[in-house]
PDB file of N, CA and C in Angstrom:
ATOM      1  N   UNK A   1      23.020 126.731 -62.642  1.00  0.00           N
ATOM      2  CA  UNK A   1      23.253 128.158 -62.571  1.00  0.00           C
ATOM      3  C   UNK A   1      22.739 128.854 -63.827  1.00  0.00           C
ATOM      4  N   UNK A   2      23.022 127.953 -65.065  1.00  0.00           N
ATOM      5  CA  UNK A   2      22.202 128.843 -66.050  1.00  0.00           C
ATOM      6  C   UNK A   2      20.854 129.131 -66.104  1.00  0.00           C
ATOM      7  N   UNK A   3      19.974 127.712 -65.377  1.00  0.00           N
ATOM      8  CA  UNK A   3      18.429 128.464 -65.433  1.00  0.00           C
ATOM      9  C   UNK A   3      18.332 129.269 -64.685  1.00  0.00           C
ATOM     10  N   UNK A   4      18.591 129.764 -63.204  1.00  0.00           N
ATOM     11  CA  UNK A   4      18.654 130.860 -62.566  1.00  0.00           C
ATOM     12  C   UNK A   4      18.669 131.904 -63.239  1.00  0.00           C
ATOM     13  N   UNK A   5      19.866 132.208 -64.314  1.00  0.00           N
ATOM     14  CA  UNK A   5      19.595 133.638 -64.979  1.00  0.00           C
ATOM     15  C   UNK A   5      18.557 133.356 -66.131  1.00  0.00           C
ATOM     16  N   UNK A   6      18.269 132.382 -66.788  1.00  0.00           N
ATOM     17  CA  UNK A   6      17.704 132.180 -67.776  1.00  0.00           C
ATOM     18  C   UNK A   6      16.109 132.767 -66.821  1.00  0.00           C
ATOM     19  N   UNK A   7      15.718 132.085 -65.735  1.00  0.00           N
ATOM     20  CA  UNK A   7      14.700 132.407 -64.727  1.00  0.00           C
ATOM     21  C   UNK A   7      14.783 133.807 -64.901  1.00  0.00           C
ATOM     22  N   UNK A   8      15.516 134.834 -64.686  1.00  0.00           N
ATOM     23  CA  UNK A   8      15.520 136.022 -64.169  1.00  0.00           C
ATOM     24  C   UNK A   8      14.999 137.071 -65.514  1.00  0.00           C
ATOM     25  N   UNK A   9      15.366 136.868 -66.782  1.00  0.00           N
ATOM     26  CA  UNK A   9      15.287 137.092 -68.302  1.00  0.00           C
ATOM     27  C   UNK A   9      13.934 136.799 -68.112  1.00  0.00           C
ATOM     28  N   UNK A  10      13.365 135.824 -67.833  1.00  0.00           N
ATOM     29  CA  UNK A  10      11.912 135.798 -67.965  1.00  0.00           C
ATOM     30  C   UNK A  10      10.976 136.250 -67.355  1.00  0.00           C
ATOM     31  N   UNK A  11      11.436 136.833 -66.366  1.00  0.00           N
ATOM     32  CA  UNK A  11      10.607 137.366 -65.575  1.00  0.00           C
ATOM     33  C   UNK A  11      10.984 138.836 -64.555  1.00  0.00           C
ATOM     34  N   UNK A  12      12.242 138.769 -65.273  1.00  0.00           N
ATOM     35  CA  UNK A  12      12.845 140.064 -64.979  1.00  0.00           C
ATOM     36  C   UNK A  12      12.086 142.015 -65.669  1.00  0.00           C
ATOM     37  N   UNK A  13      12.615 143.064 -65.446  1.00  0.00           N
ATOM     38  CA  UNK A  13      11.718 143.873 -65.446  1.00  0.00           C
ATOM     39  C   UNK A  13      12.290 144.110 -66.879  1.00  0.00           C
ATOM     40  N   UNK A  14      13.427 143.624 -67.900  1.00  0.00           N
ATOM     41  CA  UNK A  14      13.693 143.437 -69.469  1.00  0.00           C
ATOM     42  C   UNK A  14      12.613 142.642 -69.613  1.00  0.00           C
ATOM     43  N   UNK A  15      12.195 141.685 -69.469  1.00  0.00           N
ATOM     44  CA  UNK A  15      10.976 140.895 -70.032  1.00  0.00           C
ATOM     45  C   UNK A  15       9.966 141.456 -70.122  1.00  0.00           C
ATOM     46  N   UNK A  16       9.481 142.509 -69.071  1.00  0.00           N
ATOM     47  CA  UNK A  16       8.382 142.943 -68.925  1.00  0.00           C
ATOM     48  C   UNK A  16       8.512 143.812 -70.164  1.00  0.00           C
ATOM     49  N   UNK A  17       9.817 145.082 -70.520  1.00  0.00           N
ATOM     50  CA  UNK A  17       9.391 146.113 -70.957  1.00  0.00           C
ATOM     51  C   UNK A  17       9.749 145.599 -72.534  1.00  0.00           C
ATOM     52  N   UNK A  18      10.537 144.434 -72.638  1.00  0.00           N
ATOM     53  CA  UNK A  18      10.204 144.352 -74.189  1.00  0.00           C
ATOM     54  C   UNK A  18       9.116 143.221 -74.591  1.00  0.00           C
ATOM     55  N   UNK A  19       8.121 142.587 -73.771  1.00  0.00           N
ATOM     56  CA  UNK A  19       6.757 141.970 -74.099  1.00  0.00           C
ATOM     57  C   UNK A  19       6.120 143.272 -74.736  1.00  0.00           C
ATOM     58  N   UNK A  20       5.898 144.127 -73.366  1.00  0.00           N
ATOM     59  CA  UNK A  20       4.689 145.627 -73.626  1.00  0.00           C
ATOM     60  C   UNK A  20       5.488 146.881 -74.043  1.00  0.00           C
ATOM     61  N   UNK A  21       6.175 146.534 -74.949  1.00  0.00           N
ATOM     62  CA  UNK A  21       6.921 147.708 -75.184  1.00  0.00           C
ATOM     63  C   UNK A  21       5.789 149.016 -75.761  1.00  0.00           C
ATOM     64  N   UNK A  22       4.874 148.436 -76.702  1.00  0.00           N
ATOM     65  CA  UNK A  22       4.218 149.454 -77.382  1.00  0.00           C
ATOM     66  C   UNK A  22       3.187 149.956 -76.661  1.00  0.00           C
ATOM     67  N   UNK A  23       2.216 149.550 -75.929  1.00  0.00           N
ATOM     68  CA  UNK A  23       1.201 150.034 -74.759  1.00  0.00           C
ATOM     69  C   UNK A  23       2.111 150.764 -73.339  1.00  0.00           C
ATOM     70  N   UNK A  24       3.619 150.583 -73.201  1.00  0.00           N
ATOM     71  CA  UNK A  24       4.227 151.567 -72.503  1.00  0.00           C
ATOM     72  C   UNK A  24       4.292 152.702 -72.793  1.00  0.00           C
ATOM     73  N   UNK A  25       4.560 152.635 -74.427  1.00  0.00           N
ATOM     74  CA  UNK A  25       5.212 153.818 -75.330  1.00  0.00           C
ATOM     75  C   UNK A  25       3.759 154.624 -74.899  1.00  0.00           C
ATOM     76  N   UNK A  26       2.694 153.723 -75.326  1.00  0.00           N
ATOM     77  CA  UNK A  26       1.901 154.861 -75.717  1.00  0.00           C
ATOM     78  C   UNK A  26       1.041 155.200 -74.452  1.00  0.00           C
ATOM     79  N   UNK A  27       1.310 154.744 -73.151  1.00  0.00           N
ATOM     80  CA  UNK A  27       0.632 155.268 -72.284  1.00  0.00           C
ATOM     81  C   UNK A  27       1.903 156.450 -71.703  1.00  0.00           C
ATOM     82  N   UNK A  28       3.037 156.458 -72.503  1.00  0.00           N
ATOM     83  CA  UNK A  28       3.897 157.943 -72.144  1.00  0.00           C
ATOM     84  C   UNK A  28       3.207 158.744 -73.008  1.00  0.00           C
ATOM     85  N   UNK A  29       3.261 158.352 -73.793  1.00  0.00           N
ATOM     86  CA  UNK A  29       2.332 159.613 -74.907  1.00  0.00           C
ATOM     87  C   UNK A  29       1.413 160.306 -74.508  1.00  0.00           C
ATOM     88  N   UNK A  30       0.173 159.206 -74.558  1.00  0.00           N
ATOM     89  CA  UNK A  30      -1.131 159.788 -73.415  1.00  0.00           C
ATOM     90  C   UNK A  30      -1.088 160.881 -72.549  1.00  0.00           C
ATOM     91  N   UNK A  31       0.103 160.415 -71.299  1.00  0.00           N
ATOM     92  CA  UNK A  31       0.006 161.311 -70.556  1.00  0.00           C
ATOM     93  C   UNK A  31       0.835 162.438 -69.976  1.00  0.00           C
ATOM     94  N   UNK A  32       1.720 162.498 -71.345  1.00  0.00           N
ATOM     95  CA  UNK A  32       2.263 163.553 -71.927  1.00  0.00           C
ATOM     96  C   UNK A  32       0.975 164.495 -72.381  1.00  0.00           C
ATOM     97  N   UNK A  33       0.332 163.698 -73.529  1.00  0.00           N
ATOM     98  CA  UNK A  33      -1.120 164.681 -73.512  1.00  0.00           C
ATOM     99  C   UNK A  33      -2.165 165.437 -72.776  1.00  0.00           C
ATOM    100  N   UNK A  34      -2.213 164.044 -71.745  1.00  0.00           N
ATOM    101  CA  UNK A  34      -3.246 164.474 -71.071  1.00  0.00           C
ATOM    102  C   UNK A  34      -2.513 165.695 -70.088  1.00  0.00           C
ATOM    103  N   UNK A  35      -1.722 165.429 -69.431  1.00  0.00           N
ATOM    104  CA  UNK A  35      -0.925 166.960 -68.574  1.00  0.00           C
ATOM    105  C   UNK A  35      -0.789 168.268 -69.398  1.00  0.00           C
ATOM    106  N   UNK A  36      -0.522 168.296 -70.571  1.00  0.00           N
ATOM    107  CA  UNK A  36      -0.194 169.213 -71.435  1.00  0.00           C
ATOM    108  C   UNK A  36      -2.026 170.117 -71.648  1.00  0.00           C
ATOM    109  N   UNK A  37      -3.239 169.622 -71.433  1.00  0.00           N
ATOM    110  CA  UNK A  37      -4.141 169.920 -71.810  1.00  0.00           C
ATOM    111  C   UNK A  37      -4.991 170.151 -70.375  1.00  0.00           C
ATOM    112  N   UNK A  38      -4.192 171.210 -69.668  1.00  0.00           N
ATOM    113  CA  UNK A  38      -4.725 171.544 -68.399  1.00  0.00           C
ATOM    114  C   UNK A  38      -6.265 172.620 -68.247  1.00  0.00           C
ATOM    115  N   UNK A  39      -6.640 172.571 -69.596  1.00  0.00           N
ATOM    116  CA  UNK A  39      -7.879 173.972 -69.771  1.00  0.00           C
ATOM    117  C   UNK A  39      -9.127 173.191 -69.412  1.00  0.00           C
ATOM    118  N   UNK A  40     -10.188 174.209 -69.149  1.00  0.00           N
ATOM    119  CA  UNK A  40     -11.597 173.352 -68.631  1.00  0.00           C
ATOM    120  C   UNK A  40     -12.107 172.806 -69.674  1.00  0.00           C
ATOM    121  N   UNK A  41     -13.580 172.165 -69.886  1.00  0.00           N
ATOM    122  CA  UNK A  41     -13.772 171.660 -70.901  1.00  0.00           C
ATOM    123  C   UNK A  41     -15.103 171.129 -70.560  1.00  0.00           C
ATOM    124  N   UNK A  42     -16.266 171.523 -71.099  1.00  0.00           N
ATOM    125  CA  UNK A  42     -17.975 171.139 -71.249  1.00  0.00           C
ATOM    126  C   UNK A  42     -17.850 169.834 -71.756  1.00  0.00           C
ATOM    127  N   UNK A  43     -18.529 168.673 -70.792  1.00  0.00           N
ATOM    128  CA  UNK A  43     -18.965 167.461 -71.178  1.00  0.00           C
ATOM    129  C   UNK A  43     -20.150 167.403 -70.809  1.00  0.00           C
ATOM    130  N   UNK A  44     -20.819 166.535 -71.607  1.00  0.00           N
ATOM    131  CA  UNK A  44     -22.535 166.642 -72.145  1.00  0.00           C
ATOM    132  C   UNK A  44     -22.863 165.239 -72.051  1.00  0.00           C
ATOM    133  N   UNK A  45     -23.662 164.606 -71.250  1.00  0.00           N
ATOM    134  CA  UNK A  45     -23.515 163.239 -71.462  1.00  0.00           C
ATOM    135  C   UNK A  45     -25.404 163.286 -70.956  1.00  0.00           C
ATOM    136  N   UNK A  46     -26.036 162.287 -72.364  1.00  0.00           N
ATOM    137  CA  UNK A  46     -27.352 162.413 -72.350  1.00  0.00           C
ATOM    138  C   UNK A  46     -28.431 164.081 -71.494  1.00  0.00           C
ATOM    139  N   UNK A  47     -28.520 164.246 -70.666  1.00  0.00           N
ATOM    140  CA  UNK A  47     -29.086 165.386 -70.106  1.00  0.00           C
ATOM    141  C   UNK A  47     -28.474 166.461 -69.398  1.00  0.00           C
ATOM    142  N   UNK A  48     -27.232 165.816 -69.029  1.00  0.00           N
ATOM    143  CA  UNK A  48     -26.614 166.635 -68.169  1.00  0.00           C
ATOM    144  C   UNK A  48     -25.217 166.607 -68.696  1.00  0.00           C
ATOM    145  N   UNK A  49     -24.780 168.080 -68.034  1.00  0.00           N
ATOM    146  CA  UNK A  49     -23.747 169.255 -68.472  1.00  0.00           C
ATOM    147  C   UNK A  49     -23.081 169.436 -68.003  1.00  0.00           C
ATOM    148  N   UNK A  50     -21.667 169.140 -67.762  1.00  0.00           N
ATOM    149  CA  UNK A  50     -20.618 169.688 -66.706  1.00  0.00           C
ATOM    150  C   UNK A  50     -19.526 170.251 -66.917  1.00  0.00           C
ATOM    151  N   UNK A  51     -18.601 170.997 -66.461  1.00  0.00           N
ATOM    152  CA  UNK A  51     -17.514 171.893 -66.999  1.00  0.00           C
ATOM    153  C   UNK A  51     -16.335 170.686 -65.699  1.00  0.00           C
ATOM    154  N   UNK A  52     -15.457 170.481 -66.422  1.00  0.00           N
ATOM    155  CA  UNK A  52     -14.359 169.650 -66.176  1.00  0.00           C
ATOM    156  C   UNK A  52     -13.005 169.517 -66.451  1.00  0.00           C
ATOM    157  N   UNK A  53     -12.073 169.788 -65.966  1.00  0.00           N
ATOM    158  CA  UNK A  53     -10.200 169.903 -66.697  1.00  0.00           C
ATOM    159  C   UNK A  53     -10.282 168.605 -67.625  1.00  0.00           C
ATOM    160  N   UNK A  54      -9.790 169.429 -68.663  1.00  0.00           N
ATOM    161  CA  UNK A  54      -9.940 168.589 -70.149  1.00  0.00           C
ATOM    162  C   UNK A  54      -9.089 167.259 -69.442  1.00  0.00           C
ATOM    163  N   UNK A  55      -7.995 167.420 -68.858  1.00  0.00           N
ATOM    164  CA  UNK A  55      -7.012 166.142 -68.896  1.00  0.00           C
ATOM    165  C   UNK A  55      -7.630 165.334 -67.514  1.00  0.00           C
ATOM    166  N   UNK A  56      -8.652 165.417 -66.753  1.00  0.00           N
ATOM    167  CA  UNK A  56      -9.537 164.476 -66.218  1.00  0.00           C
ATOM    168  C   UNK A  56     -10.782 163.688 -67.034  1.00  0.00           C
ATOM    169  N   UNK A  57     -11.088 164.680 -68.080  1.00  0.00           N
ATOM    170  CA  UNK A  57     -12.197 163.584 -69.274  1.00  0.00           C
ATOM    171  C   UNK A  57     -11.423 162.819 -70.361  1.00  0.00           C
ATOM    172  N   UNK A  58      -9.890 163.305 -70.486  1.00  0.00           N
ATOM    173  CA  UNK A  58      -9.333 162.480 -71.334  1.00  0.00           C
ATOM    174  C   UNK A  58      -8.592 161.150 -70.161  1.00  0.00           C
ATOM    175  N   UNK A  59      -8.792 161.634 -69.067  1.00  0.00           N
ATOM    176  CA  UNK A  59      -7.939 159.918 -68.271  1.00  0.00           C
ATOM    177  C   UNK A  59      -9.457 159.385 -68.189  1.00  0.00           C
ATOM    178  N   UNK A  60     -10.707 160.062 -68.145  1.00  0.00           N
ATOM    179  CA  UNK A  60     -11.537 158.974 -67.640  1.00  0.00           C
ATOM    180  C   UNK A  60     -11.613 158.123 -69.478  1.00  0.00           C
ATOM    181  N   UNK A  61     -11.662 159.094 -70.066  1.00  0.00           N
ATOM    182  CA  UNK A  61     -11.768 158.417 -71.550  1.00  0.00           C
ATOM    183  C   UNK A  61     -10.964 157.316 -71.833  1.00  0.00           C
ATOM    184  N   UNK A  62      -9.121 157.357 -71.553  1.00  0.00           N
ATOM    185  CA  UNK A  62      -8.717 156.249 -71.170  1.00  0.00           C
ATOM    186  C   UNK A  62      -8.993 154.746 -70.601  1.00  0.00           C
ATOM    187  N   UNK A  63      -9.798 155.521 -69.201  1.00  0.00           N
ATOM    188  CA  UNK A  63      -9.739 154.497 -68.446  1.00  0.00           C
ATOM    189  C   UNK A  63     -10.937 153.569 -68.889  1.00  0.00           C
ATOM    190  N   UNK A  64     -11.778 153.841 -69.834  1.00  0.00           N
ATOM    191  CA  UNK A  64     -12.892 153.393 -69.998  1.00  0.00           C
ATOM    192  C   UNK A  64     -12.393 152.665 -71.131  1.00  0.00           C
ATOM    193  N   UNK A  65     -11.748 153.089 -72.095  1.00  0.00           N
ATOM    194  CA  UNK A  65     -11.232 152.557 -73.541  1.00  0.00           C
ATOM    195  C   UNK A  65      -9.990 151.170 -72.395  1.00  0.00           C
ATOM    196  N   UNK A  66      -9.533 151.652 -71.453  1.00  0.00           N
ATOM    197  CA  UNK A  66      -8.746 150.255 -70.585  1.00  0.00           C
ATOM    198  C   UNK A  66      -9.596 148.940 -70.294  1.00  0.00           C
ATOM    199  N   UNK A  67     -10.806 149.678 -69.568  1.00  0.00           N
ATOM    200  CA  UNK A  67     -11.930 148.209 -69.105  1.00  0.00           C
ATOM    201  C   UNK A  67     -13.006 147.564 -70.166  1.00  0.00           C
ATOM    202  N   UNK A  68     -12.475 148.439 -71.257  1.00  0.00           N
ATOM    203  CA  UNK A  68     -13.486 148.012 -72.636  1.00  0.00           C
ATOM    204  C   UNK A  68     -12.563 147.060 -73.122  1.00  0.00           C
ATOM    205  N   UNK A  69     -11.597 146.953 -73.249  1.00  0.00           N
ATOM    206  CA  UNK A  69     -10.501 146.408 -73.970  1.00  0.00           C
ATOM    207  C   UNK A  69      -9.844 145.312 -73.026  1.00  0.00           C
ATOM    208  N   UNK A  70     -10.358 145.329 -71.547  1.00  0.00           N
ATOM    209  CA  UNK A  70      -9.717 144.151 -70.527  1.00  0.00           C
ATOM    210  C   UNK A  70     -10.996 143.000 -70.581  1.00  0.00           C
ATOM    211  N   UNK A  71     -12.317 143.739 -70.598  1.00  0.00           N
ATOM    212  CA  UNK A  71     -13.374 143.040 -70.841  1.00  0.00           C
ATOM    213  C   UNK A  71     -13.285 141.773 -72.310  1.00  0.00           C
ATOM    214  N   UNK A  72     -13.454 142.551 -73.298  1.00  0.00           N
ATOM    215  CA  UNK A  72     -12.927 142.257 -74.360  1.00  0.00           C
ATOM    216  C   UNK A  72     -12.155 141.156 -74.888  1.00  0.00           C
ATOM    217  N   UNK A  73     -10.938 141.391 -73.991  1.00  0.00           N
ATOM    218  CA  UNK A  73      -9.948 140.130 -74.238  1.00  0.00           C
ATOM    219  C   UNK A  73     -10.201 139.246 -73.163  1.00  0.00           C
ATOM    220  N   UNK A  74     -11.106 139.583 -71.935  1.00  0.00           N
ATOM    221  CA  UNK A  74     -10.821 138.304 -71.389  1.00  0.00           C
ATOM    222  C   UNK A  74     -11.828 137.508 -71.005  1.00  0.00           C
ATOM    223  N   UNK A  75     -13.001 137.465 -72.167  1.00  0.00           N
ATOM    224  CA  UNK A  75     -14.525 136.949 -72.180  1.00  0.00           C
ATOM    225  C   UNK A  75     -14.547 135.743 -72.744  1.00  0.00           C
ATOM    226  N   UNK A  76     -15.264 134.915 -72.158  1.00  0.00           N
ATOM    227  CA  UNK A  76     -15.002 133.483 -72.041  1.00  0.00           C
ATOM    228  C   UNK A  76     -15.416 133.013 -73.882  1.00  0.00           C
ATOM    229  N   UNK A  77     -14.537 132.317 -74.102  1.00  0.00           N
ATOM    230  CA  UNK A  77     -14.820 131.496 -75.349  1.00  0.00           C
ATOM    231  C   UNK A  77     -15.698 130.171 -75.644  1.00  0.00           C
ATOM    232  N   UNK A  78     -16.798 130.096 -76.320  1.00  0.00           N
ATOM    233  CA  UNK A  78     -17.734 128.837 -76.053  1.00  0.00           C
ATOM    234  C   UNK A  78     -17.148 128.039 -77.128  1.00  0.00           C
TER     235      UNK A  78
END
């Protein structure tokens, strides 16, 4: 009966939030930011020009700084 709960601690949703406590914190932050910054916003990327809600170039900015950083950590070691 004790590994059962000992089981549950490990894999329970306390395990989860104090492993990632700090990448939780700060994806509340984020998007605390990003909602708060509802104005348009000119992005310029090599030739071309587009007008865009600031808090859609800051999630794609996210999401790109996410698959840079998943890439990153999970590239094979020789």
């Amino acid at each position: 009966m004790a590994d059962d709960t000992e089981r549950k601690h490990k894999h329970g949703l306390g395990h989860l939030i104090g492993k990632y406590w700090f990448p939780i914190v700060l994806l509340v932050v984020f998007a605390i930011f990003i909602f708060s910054n509802g104005e348009s916003a000119n992005v310029s990327f090599l030739a071309w020009t587009w007008s865009t809600p600031l808090w859609l170039a800051l999630l794609a900015t996210l999401a790109a700084g996410w698959v840079i950083g998943w890439f990153a950590g999970h590239r094979r070691k020789d």
